[in-house]
Protein backbone atom coordinates (compact mmCIF):
# COMPACT_ATOMS: atom_id res chain seq x y z
CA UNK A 1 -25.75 -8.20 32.11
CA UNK A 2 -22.46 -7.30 33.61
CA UNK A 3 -19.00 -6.52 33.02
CA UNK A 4 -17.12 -5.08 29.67
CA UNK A 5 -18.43 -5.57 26.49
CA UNK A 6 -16.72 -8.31 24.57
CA UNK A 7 -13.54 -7.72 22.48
CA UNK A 8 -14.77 -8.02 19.18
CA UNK A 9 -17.67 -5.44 19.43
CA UNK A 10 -15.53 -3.05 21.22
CA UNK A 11 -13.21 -3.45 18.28
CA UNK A 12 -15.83 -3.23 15.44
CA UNK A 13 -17.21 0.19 17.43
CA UNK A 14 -13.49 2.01 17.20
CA UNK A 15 -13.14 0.63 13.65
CA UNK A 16 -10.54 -1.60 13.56
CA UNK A 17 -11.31 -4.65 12.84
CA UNK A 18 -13.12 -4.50 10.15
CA UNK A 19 -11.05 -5.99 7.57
CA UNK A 20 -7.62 -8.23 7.70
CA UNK A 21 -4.35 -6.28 8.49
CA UNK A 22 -2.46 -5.51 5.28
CA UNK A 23 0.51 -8.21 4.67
CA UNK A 24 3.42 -7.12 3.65
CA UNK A 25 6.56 -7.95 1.69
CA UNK A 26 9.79 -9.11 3.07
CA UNK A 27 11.93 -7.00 0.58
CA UNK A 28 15.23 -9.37 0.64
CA UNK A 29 12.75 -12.21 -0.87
CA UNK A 30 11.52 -9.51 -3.55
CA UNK A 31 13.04 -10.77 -7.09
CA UNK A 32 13.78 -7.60 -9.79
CA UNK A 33 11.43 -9.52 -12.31
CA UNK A 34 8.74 -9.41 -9.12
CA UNK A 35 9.03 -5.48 -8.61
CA UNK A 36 9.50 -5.15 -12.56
CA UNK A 37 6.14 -6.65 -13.09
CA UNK A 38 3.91 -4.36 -10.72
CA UNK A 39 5.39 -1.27 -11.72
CA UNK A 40 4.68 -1.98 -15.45
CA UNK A 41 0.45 -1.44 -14.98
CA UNK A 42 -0.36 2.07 -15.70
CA UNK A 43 -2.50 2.41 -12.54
CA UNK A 44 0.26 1.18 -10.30
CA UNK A 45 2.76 3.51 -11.92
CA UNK A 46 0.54 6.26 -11.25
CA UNK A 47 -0.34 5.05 -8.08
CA UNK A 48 3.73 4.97 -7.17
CA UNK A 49 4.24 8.11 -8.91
CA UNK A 50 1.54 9.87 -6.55
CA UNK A 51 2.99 8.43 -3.68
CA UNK A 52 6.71 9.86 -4.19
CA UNK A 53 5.08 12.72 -4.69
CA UNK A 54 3.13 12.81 -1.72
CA UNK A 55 4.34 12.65 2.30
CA UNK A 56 3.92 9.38 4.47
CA UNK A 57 0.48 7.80 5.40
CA UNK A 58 -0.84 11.13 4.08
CA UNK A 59 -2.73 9.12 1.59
CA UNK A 60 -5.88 7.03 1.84
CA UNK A 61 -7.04 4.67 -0.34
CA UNK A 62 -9.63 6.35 -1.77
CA UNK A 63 -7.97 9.48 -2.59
CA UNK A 64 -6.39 8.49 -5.51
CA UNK A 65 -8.62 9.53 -9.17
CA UNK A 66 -8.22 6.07 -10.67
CA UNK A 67 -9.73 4.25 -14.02
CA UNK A 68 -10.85 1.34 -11.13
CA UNK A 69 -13.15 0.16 -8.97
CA UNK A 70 -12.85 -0.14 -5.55
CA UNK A 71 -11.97 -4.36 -5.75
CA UNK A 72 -9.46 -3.83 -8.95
CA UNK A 73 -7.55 -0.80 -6.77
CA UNK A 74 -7.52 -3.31 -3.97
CA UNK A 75 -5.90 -5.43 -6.04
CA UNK A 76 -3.44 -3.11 -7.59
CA UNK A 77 -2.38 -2.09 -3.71
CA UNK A 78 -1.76 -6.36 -2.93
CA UNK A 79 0.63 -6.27 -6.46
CA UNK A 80 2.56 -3.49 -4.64
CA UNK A 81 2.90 -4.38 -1.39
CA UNK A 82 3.76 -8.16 -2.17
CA UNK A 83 6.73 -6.22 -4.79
CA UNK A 84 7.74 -4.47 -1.65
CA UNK A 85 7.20 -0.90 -3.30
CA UNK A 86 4.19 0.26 -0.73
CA UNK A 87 3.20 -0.01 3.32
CA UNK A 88 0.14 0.32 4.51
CA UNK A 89 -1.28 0.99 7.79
CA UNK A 90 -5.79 1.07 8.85
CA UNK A 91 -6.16 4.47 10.79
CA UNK A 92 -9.83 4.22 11.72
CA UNK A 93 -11.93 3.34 8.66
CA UNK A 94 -9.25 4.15 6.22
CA UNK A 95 -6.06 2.37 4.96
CA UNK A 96 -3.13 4.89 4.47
CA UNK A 97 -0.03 4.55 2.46
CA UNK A 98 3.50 4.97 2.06
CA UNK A 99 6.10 4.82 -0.71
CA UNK A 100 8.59 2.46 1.05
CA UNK A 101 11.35 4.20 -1.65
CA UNK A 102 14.40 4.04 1.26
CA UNK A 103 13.69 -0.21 2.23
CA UNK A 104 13.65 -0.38 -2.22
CA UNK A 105 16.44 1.85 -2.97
CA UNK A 106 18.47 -0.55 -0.74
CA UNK A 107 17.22 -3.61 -2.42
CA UNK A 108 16.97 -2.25 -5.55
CA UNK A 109 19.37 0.42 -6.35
CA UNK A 110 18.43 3.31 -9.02
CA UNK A 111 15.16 1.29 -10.12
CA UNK A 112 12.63 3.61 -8.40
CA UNK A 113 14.43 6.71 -9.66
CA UNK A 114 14.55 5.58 -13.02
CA UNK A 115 10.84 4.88 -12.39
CA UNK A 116 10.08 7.82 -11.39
CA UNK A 117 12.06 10.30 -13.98
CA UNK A 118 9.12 9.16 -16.68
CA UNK A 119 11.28 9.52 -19.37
């Protein structure tokens, strides 16, 4: 057999591929009740809180020491991307994230902060 191998093995081999693309938020269609409700679980606080604390796409997934299984923190990570609060991006095998704190501070002025003080 000739030629180049076909599209979806080549992409399966360099590890994308391998699971749907992340969907993200449009933050103007974000309601305050929306973005309210996801950051008032405990493991998506933390998860927030680690994030401001950490630099972009710096952190995967799995680096996070959560009460969770793997599904539940999947799910946690859908409840804060759909409030807008966090991007993420598939480098190889692993699915990095980012605090999206300037796009929500626009949208949402003074919420994250007060988030974030933990007071």
């Amino acid at each position: 057999m000739t030629g180049a191998p076909d599209a979806s093995r080549a992409s399966r081999a360099s590890g994308a591929g391998h699971r749907a693309a992340p969907v993200h938020a449009r933050l103007a269609d974000v309601t305050v009740q929306e973005a309210l409700a996801a950051l008032a679980d405990p493991v998506r606080m933390y998860l927030v809180r680690e994030l401001a604390a950490s630099r972009d796409w710096t952190r995967a997934c799995g680096s996070f020491d959560v009460p969770v299984g793997k599904a539940a923190l999947s799910h946690h990570f859908a409840a804060l991307r759909a409030a807008g609060l966090v991007e993420q991006r598939d480098e190889g095998a692993r699915r990095v994230n980012r605090l999206r704190r300037e796009e929500f501070d626009a949208r949402f002025p003074g919420l994250l902060e007060l988030v974030l003080r933990g007071d």
